[in-house]
Protein backbone atom coordinates (compact mmCIF):
# COMPACT_ATOMS: atom_id res chain seq x y z
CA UNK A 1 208.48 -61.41 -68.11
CA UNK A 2 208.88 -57.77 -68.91
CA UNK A 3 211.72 -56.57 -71.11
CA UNK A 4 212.74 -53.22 -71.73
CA UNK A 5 215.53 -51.89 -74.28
CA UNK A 6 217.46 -48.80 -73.95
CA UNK A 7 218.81 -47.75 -77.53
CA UNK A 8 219.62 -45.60 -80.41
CA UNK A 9 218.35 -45.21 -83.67
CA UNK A 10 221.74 -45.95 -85.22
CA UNK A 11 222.97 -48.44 -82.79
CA UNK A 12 223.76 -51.87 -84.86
CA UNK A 13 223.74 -54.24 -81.56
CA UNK A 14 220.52 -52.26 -80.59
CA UNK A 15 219.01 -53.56 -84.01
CA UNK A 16 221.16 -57.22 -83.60
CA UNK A 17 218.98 -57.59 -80.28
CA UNK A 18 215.80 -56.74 -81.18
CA UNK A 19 215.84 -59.33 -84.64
CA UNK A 20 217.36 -61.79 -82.40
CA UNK A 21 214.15 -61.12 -80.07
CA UNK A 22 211.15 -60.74 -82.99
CA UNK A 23 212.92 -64.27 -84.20
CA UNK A 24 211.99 -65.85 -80.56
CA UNK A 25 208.73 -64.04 -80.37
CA UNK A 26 209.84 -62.13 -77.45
CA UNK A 27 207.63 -58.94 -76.64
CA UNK A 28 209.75 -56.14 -75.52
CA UNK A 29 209.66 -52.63 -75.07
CA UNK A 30 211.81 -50.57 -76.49
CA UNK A 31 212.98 -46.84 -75.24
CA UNK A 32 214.97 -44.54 -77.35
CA UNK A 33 217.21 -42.53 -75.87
CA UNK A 34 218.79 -40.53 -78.31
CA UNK A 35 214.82 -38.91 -78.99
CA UNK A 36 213.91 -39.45 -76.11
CA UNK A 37 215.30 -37.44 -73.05
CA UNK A 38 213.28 -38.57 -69.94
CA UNK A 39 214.31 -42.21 -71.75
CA UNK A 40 218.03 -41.16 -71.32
CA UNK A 41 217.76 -39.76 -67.77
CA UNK A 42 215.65 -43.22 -66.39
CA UNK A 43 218.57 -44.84 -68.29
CA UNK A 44 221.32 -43.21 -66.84
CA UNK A 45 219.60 -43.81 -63.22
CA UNK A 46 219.43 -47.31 -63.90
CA UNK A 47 223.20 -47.67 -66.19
CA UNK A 48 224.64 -47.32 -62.83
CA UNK A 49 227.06 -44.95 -64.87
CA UNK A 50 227.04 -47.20 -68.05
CA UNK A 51 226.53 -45.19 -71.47
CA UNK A 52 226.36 -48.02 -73.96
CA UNK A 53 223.41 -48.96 -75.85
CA UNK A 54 221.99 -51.85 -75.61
CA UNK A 55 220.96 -51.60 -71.89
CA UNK A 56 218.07 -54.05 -71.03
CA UNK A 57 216.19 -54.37 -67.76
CA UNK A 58 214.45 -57.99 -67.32
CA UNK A 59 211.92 -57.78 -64.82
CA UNK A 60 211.22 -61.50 -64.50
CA UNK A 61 207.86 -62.95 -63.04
CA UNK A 62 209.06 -63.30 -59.74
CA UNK A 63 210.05 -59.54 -59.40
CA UNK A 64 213.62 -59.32 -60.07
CA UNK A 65 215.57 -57.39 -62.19
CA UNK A 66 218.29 -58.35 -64.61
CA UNK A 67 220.53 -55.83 -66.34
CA UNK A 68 222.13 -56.83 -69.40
CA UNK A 69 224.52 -54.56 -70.93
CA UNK A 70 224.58 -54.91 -74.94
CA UNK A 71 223.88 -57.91 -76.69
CA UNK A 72 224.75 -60.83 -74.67
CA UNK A 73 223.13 -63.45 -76.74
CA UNK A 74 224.05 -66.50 -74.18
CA UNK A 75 222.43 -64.01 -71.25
CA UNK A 76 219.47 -63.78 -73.91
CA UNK A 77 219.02 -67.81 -74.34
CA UNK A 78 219.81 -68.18 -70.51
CA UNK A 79 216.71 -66.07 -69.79
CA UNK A 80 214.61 -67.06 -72.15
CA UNK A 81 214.87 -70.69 -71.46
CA UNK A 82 217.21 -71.84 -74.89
């Protein structure tokens, strides 16, 4: 499983989902947007119009994608087997 985060440096649910991932042990990767403008653009490409941070792709073993839009912590423990 590959997880990426879209976020902000000052974004609290950005922060709330990362902890909440570091707890589990959960690798991610994590793409600032607000220093990071080809970040923003990919973003915005895959947002499908949405502007909020968190924005997390889950690209699961199988090859699909999930998009979760901020922190959904029952979409988090749904994934993640909990």
């Amino acid at each position: 499983m590959k997880i990426t985060i879209y976020s902000t440096t000052t974004c609290l649910y950005c922060k709330m989902l990362k902890s909440f991932l570091d707890e589990k042990g959960v690798r991610y990767t994590e793409k600032l947007i607000d220093q990071d403008d080809e970040a923003l653009v990919e973003m915005q490409g895959l947002a499908e119009g949405h502007q909020g941070t968190p924005f997390t792709i889950v690209e699961k073993d199988d090859g699909l994608k999930e998009k979760i839009i901020g922190f959904d912590k029952g979409k988090f423990e749904e994934i993640l087997g909990e």
